[in-house]
Each structure stands twice: as structure tokens, then as C-alpha cells.
Protein backbone atom coordinates (compact mmCIF):
# COMPACT_ATOMS: atom_id res chain seq x y z
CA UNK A 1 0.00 0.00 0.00
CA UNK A 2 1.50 3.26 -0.58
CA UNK A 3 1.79 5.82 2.06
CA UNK A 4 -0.48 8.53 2.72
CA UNK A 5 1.78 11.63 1.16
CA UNK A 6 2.07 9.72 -1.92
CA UNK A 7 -1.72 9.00 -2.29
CA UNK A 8 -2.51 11.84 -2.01
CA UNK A 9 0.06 13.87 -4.11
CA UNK A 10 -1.86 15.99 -6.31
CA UNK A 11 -2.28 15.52 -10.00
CA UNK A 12 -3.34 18.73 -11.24
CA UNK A 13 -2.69 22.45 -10.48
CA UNK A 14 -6.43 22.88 -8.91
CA UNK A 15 -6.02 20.01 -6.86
CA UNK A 16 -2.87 21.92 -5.09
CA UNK A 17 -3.70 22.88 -1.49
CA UNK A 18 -2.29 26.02 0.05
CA UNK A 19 -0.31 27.41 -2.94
CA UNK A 20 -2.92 29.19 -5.13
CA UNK A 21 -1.02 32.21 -5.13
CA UNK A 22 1.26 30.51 -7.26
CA UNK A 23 -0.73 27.75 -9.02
CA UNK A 24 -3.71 30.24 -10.38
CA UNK A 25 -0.84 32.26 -12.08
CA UNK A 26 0.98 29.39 -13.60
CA UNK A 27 -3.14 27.98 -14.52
CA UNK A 28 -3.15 31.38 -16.14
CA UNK A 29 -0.31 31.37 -18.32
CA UNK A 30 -1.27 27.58 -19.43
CA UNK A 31 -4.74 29.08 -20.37
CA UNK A 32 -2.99 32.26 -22.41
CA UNK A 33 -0.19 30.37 -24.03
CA UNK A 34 2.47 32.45 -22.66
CA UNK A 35 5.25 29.74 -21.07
CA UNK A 36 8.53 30.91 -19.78
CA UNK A 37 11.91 29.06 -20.39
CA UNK A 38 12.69 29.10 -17.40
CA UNK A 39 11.01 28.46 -13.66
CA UNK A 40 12.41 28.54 -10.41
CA UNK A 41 10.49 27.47 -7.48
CA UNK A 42 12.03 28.36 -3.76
CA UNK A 43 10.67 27.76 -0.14
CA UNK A 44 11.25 24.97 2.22
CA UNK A 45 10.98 21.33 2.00
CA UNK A 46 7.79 19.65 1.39
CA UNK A 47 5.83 22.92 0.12
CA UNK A 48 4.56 20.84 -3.24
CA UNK A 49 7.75 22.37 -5.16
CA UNK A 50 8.91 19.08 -7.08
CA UNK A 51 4.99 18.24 -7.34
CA UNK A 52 4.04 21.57 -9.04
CA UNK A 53 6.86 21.19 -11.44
CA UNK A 54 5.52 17.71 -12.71
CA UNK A 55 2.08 18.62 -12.47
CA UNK A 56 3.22 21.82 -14.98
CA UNK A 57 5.42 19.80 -17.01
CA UNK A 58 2.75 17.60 -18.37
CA UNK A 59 0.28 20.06 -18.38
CA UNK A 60 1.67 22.24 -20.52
CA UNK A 61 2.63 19.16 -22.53
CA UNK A 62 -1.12 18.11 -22.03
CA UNK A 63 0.24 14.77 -20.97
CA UNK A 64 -2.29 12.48 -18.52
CA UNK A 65 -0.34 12.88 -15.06
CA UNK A 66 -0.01 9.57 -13.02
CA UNK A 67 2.73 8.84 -10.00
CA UNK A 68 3.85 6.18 -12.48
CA UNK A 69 4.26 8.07 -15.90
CA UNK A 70 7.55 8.04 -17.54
CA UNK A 71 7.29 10.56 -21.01
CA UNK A 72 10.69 11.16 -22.53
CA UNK A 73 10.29 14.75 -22.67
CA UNK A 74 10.33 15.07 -19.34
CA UNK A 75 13.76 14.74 -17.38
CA UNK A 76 13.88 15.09 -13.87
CA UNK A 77 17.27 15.78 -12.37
CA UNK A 78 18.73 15.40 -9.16
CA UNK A 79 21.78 18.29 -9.00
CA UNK A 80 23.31 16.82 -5.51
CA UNK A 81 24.35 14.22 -7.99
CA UNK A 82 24.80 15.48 -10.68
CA UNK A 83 26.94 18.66 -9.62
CA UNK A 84 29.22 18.66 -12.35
CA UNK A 85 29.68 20.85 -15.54
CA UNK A 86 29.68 17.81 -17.86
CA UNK A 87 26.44 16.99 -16.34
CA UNK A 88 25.17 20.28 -17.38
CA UNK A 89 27.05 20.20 -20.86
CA UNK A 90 25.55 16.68 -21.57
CA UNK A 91 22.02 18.19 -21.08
CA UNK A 92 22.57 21.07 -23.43
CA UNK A 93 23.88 18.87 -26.06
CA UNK A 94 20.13 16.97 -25.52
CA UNK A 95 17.77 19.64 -25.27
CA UNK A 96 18.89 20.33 -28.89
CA UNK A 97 16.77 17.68 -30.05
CA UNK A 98 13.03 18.59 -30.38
CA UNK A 99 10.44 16.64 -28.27
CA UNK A 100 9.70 13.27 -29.06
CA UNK A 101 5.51 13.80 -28.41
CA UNK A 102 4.91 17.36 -26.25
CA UNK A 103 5.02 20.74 -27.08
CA UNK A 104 8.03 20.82 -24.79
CA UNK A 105 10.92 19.09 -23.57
CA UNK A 106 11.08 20.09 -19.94
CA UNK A 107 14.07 19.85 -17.42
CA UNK A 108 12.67 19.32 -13.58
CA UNK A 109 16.27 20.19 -11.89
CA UNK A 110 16.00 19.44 -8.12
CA UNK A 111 18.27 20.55 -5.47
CA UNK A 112 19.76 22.96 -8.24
CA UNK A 113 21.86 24.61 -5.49
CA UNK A 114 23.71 22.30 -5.24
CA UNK A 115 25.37 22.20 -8.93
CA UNK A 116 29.07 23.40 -8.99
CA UNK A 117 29.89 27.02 -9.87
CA UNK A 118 31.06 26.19 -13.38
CA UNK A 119 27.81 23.83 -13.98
CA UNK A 120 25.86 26.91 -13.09
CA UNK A 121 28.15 28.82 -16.25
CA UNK A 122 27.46 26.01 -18.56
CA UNK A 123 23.41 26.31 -17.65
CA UNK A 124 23.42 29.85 -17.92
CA UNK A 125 24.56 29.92 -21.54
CA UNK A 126 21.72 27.73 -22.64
CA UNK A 127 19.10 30.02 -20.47
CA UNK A 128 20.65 33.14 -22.18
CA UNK A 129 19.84 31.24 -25.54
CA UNK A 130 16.92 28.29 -25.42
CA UNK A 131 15.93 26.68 -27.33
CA UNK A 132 12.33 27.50 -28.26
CA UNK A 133 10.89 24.17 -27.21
CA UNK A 134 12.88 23.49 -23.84
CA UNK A 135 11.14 24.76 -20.27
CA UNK A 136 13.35 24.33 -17.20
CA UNK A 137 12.01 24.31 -14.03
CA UNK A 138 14.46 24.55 -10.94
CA UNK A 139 13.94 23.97 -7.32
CA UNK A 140 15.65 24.47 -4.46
CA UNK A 141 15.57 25.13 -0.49
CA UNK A 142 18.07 27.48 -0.45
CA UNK A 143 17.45 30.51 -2.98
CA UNK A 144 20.30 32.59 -1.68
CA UNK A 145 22.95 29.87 -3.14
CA UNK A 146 21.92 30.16 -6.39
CA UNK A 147 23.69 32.84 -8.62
CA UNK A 148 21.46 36.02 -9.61
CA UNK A 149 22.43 35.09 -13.35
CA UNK A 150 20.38 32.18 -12.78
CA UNK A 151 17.22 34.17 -10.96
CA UNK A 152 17.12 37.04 -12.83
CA UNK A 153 16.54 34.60 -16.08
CA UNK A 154 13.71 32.73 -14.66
CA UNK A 155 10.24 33.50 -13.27
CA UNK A 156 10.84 32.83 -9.57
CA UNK A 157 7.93 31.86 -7.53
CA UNK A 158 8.14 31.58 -3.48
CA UNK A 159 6.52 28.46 -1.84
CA UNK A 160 5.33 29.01 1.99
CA UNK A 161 4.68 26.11 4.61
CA UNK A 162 1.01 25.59 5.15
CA UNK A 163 -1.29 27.81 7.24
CA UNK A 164 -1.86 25.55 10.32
CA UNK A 165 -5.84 26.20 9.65
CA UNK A 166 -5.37 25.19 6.01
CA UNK A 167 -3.62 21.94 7.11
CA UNK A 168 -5.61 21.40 10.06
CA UNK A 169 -9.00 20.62 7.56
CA UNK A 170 -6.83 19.32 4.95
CA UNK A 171 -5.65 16.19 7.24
CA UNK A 172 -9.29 16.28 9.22
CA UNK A 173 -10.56 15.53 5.34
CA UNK A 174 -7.88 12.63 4.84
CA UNK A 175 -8.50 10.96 8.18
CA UNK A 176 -12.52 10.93 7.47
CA UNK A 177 -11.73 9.36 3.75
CA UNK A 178 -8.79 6.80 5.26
CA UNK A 179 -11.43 6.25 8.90
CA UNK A 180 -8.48 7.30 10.86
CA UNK A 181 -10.55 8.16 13.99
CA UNK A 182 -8.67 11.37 15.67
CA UNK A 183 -9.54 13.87 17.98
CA UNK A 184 -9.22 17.22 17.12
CA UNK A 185 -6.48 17.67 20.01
CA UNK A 186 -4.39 14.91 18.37
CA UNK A 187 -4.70 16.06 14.95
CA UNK A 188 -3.39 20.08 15.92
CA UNK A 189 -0.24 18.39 17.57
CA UNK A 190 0.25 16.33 14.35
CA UNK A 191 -0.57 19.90 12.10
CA UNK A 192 2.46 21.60 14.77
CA UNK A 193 4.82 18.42 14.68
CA UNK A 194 4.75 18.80 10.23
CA UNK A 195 5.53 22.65 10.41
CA UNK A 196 3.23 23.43 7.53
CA UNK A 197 5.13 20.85 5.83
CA UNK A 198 2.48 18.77 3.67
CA UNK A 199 4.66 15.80 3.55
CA UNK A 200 5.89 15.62 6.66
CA UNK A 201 2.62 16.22 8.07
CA UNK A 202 0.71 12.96 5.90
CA UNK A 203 4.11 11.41 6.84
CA UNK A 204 3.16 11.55 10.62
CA UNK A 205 -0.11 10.60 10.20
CA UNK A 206 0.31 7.72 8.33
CA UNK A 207 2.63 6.84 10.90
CA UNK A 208 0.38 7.56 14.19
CA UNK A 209 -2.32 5.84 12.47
CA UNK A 210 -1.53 2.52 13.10
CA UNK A 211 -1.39 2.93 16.85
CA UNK A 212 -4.70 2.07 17.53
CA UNK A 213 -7.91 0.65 16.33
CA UNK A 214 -9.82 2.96 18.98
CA UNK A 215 -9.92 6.83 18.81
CA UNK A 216 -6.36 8.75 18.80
CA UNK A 217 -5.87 11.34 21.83
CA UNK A 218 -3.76 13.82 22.27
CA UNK A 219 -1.57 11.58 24.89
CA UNK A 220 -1.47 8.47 23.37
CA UNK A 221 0.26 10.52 20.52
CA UNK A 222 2.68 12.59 22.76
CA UNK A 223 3.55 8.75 23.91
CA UNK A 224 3.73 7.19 20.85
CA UNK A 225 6.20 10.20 19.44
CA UNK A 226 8.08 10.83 22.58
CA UNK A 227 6.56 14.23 22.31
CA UNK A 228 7.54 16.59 25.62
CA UNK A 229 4.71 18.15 27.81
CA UNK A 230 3.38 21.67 27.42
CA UNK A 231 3.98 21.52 30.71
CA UNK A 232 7.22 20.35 31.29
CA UNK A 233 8.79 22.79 28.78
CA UNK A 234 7.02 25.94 30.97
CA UNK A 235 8.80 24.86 33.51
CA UNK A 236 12.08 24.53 31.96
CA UNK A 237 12.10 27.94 30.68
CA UNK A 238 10.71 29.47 34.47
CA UNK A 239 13.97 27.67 35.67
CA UNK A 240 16.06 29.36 33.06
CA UNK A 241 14.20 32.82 34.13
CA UNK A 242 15.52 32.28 37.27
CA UNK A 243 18.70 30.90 36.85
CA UNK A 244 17.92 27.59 38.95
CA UNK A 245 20.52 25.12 38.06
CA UNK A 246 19.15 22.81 40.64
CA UNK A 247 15.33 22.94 38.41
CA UNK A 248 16.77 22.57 35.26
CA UNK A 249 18.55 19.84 36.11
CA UNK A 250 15.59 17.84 37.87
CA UNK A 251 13.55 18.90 34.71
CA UNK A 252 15.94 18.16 32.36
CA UNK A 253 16.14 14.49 34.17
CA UNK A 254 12.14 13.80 34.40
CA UNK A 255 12.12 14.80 30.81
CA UNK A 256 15.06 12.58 29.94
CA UNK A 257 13.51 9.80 31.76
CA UNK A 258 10.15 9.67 29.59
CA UNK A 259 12.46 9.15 26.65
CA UNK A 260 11.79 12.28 24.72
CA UNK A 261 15.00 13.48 22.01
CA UNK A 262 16.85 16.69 23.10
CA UNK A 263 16.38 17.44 19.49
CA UNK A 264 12.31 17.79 20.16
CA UNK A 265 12.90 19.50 23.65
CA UNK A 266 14.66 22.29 21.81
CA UNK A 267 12.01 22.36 19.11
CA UNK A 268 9.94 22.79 21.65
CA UNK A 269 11.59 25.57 23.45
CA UNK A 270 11.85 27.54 20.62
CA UNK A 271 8.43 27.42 19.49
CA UNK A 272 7.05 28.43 23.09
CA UNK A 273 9.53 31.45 23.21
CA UNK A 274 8.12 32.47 19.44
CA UNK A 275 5.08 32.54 20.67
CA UNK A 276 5.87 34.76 23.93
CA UNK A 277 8.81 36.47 22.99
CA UNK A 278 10.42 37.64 26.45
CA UNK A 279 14.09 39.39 26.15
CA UNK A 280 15.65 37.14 28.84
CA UNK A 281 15.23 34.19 26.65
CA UNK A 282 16.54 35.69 23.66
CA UNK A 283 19.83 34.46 23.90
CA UNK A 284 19.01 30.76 24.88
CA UNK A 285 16.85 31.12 21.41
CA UNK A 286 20.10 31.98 19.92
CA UNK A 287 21.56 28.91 21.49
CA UNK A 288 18.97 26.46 20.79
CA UNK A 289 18.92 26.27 16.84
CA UNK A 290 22.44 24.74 17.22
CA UNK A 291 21.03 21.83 19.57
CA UNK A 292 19.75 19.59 16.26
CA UNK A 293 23.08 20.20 14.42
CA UNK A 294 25.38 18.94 17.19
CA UNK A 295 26.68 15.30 17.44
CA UNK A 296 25.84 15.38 21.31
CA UNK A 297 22.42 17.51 21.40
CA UNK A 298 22.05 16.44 24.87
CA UNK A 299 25.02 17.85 25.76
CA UNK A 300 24.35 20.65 23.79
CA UNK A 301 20.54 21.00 25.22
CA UNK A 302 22.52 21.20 28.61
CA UNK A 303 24.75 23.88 28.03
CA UNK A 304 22.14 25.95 26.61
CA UNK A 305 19.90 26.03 29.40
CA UNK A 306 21.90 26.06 32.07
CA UNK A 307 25.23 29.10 31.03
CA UNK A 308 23.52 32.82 31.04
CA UNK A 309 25.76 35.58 30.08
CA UNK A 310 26.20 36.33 33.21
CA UNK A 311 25.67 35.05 37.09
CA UNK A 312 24.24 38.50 38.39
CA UNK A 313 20.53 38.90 37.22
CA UNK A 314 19.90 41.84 34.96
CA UNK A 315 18.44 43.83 37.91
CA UNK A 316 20.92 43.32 39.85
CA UNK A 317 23.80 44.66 37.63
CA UNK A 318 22.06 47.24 36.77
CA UNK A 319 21.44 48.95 40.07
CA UNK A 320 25.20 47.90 41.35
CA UNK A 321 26.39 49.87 38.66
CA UNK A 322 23.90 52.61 39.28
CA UNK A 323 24.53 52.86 42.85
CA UNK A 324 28.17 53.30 42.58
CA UNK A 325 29.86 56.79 42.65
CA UNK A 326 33.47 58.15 41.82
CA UNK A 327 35.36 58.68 44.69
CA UNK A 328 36.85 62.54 44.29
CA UNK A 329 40.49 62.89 44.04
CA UNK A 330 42.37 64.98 46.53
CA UNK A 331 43.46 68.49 44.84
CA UNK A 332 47.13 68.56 44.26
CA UNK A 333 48.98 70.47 47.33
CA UNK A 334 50.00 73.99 46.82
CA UNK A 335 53.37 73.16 47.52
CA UNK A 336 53.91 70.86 45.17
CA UNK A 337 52.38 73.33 42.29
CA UNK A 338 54.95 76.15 43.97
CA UNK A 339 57.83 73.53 43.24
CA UNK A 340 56.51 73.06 39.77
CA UNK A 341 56.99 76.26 38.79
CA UNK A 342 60.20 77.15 40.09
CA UNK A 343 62.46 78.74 37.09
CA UNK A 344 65.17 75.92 36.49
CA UNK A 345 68.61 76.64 37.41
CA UNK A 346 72.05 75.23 35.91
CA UNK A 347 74.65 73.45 37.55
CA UNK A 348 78.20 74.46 36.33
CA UNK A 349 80.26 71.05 36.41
């Protein structure tokens, strides 16, 4: 059976779901004929980017779109392996040839960030000349690595994560039609654990919902998932307030204990201090986003939470410093100015 994200990958541009600012106008210029040679399609992983740029290919090809197809005039290629400028080269020297059925021959470049400075030369002489039947469409997570020869070429459109409202009804609709039974509560921490992520989101509920044949709660989920307590992370962060090492250690531990990743915990922390944005915990929010990227993120979690800038709290500092007056130096004694001034006189040797 295939999974849920797959299943329900759309197959045409009105069947995308939180993108319309993007799919209406490429609908639009489908409807008036006018197609660009080049695309490129930014924003963070699992926005629909790849899937829009299939869904276009055959559409302007007027090709039948299944999961399954496999049309010759449309080449999908992965840049993180094929980085190289012969890679690039080799595709220039095919998108001479017209299309063997479509309109088009269309080049889905993934990851294209990740091609090597000179393949990015070696593409931009065929963008500055296309041919008149070749369409590429690029996409990539990170925009700002790609070379402004490359952007300022294509028509660049921006894909957003999901509006948790939009994805909320758009997995309540997939659970009815799959008779996942969910509660509400259980389905929001799914629709926060995805991150407006459509894939990761059908990803995690394909996954929760073979946990039970009864109805899915909020804590048989936060079980399941090793998810940490609202609870639990309020507390960590009122130890952190007040500098408690002793708290944050006994919270740290209970957490620890219920098996929960130190990757999650900091997920967690940062998305509570988002939400109530306090300047003490600005700079553990600084600290935080490295937690996932270390080798040790408990060790990492640790150090965060528990080394402020400083031992003294704010307050404290503040009215020390305040408090504290110059001491006034003595005035220099007129004798000693009366010696200063005395004309100099010369010893004859």
C-alpha cells in the first residue's frame, strides 16, 4: 500500500492545497499560451515544489499525469548528484533535439543549489539562448545559493509552509476518507509536529495511524512520538528565568527519563519562546537552533539552558552599577604646584 503523502500527491494544479497564489498564475499562463523558459520554485521542504513542477510539465505538454508516468520529454534531475559541468554540458547537447511527443521538452532540476559554480556557467549559456521548445524548471531550499544570473533569467515563484488552519481541515478531510478516527487535540499536535510541511505532516499521520484501532488522543500521541509536555517545557524555561541550576537539572532528568529526544525538547523551546517572545530568553533562542546540528544535542541542550551571560541577574547589575559613585580625588597640594613652577637653574660642572 503506498503511504499517505504519496496518495494523495496531487495531480493537477487545482487540486494543489495552500499554494494558489502561485498555481492560479501558472493555470493562467497555461490558459494564455504564454510559457517561460525558465522556472524557479524556492521555499522549504515539502511545500509541493517538485509536485508543481511535474504537475506543470505535463500540463503544458497536455500529458495524462499519473505517479507512475515516464514521457521522454520530461527529465527530472537530481543536481546533488549530478553537480558537475559535464552533467550540465551533456544536457545542453540533448535539449537540442526537439520533443519526441509534447510541445516541450522540460528539465525538472532538483536541489539545483547544489550544482558546482562552473555547472551553473554552462546552464546559464543555454538560459541566455533556449531553445524554443525546452522549459526548465528549478527547485531548491536554499534561494540565496543560487547565482542572480540564474534568478534574474527565470520567473521565480516563493513556496510558503502551510497555514496551520489550512492543514488542520486538509488532514481532518484525509483521516474521514482513510477512517483514521482522531480527535481534534491529536490532529493540531500532528498539524504543529509537520511545520506546515504537507509531507511531513501525511508522513506523521500515516505513521500515528496505526497505533490504535480505537480513537487517537492527544496523549497516546505525545507517547507514541516521545513528544515533551506543554507543561514540562514551561517549567524549563521558568527555571532558566531564574537561573535555577538545581530545576533545570531535575527537569531536564524527568524529561530525559520519559524518553523524549533533546532534538524535540529544543524544538519545543523555541516554538514556546516564538510565541511569547520575552528578552531574557533571547539568547538561549540563539543557542537552541544549534542543539539539532550537534553530534551530542544532549550535551548541547545542557549547556544551553543552564550558562547565562552572566551570574548576576539583569536587575541586579544594573542597580550595582547605578549605585556606585566616583570617589573625588584629593586636589594637588600647593606646595607641590609652587615647586613646579620654580624657574630651572644650571649646575656648572
Amino acid at each position: 500500500m503506498k503511504a499517505l503523502y504519496r496518495r494523495y500527491r496531487p495531480k493537477s494544479l487545482s487540486a494543489v492545497v495552500g499554494q494558489e497564489q502561485i498555481t492560479d498564475i501558472l493555470a493562467n499562463s497555461i490558459k494564455t499560451g504564454r510559457i517561460s523558459h525558465a522556472y524557479l520554485f524556492i521555499g522549504p521542504r515539502g511545500t509541493g515544489k517538485t509536485s508543481v513542477a511535474r504537475i506543470f510539465a505535463h500540463e503544458i505538454n497536455h500529458f495524462d499525469y499519473t505517479l507512475e508516468d515516464d514521457y521522454l520529454d520530461i527529465i527530472e534531475i537530481d543536481a546533488a548528484s549530478n553537480t558537475g559541468v559535464d552533467n550540465i554540458r551533456d544536457l545542453r547537447e540533448k535539449a537540442i533535439i526537439a520533443p519526441t511527443k509534447g510541445k516541450y521538452k522540460v528539465y525538472i532540476i532538483d536541489e539545483v543549489h547544489m550544482l558546482s559554480k562552473s555547472a551553473f556557467n554552462a546552464l546559464l549559456k543555454t538560459l541566455e539562448e533556449p531553445p524554443e521548445h525546452v522549459v526548465f524548471i528549478m527547485a531548491t531550499t536554499d534561494a540565496y545559493k543560487v547565482p542572480v544570473t540564474i534568478t534574474s533569467r527565470s520567473q521565480t515563484f516563493t513556496f510558503k509552509l502551510a497555514n496551520p488552519s489550512v492543514m488542520f481541515e486538509y488532514l481532518k478531510k484525509i483521516a474521514k476518507t482513510e477512517k483514521i478516527k482522531i480527535t481534534d487535540e491529536a490532529l493540531q499536535i500532528v498539524v504543529k509536529r509537520g511545520g506546515g510541511s504537507f509531507r511531513d505532516s501525511l508522513s506523521l499521520l500515516d505513521q500515528i495511524s496505526t497505533l490504535s484501532d480505537q480513537e487517537i488522543d492527544a496523549d497516546l500521541i505525545d507517547k507514541a512520538l516521545g513528544l515533551p509536555q506543554d507543561e514540562a517545557i514551561r517549567h524549563l524555561l521558568s527555571a532558566y528565568a531564574a537561573n535555577d541550576s538545581k530545576r533545570l537539572r531535575d527537569e531536564l532528568i524527568a524529561i530525559d527519563q520519559t524518553g523524549v529526544k533533546p532534538e524535540l525538547v529544543a524544538e519545543e523551546l523555541i516554538s514556546e519562546i516564538i510565541k511569547n517572545p520575552e528578552n531574557i530568553y533571547l539568547p538561549l533562542l540563539d543557542k537552541l537552533t544549534d542543539v539539532s546540528r550537534s553530534a551530542y544535542p544532549n550535551v548541547k541542550l545542557l549547556i544551553a539552558l543552564t550558562t547565562h551571560a552572566s551570574a548576576e541577574p539583569l536587575a541586579t547589575i544594573t542597580t550595582t552599577r547605578m549605585t556606585v559613585q566616583t570617589k573625588p580625588q584629593p586636589a594637588p597640594r600647593a606646595a607641590t604646584v609652587a615647586a613646579d613652577r620654580r624657574p630651572l637653574r644650571w649646575r656648572s660642572c
